[in-house]
C-alpha atoms as a PDB file:
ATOM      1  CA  UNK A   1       2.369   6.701 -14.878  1.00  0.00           C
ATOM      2  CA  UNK A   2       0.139   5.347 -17.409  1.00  0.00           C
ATOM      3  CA  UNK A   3      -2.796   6.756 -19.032  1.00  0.00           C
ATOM      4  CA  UNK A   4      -5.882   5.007 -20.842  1.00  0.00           C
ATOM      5  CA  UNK A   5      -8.482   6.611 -22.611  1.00  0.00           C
ATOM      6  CA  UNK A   6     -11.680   4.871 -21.827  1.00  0.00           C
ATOM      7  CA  UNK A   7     -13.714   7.357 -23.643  1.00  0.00           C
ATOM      8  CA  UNK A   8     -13.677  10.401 -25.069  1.00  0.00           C
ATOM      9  CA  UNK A   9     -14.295  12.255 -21.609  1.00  0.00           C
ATOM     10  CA  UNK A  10     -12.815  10.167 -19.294  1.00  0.00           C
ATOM     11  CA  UNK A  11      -8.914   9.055 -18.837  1.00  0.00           C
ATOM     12  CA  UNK A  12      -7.731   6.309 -16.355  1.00  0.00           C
ATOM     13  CA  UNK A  13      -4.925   6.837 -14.469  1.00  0.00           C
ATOM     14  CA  UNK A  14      -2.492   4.370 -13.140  1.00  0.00           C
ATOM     15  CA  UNK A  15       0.402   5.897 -10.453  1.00  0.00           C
ATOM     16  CA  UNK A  16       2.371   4.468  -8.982  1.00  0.00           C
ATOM     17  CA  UNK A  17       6.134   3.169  -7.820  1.00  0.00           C
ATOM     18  CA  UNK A  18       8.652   0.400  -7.280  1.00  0.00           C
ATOM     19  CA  UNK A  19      11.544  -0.378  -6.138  1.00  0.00           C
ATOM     20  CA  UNK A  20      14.231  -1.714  -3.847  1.00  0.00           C
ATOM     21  CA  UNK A  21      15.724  -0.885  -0.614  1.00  0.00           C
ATOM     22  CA  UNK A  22      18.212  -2.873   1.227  1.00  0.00           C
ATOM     23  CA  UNK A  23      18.697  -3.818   4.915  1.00  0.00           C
ATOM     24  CA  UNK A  24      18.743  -2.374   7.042  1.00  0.00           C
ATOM     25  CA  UNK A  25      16.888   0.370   5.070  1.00  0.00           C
ATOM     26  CA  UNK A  26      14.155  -1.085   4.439  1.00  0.00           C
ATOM     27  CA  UNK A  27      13.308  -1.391   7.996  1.00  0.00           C
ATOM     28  CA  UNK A  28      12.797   2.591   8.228  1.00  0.00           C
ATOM     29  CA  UNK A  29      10.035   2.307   5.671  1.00  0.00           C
ATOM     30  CA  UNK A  30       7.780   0.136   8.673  1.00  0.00           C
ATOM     31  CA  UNK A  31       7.928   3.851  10.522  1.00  0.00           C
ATOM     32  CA  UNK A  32       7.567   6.168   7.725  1.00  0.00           C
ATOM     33  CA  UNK A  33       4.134   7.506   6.425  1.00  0.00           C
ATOM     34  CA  UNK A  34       3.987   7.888   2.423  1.00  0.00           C
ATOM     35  CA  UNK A  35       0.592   9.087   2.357  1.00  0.00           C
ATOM     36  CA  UNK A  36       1.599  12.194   4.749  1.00  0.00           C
ATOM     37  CA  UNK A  37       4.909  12.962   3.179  1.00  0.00           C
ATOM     38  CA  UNK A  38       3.647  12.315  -0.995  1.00  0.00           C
ATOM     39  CA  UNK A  39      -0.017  12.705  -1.020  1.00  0.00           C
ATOM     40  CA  UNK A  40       0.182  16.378  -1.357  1.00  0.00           C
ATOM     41  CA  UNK A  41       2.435  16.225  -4.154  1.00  0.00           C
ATOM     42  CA  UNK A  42       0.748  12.967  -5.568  1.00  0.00           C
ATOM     43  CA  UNK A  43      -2.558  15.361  -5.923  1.00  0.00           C
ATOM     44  CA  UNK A  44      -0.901  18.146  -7.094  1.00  0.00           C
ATOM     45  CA  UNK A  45       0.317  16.524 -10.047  1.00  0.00           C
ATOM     46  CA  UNK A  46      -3.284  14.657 -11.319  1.00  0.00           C
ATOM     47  CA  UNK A  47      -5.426  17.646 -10.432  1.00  0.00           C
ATOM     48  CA  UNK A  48      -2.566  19.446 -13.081  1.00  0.00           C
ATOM     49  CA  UNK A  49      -2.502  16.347 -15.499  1.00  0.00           C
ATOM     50  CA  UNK A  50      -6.205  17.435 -15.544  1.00  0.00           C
ATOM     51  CA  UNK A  51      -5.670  20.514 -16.317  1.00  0.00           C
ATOM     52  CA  UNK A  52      -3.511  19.647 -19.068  1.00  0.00           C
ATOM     53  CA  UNK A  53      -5.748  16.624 -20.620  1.00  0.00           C
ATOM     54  CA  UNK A  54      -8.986  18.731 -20.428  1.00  0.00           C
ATOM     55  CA  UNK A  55      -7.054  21.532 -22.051  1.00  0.00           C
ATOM     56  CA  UNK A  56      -5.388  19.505 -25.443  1.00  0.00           C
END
């Protein structure tokens, strides 16, 4: 994650990941939906990095 003040009301936020997986692995990932199994948690954690910058 990486953070960027662009003013003093207003933070960018840059998520995100990487990586690796091998074959025949890496095949799986053609059937699997991120967005359904992360995007809860994915929200969860910048609505309470919100929180937490409006806060400080």
């Amino acid at each position: 994650m990486i953070t960027d003040s662009i003013s003093p009301t207003a933070t960018r936020v840059i998520w995100g990941f990487d990586g690796h997986m091998s074959y025949p692995m890496n095949l799986m990932l053609l059937c699997m939906d991120f967005d359904k199994m992360l995007g809860g948690d994915l929200a969860t954690g910048l609505e309470r990095l919100k929180t937490k910058l409006e806060t400080e």
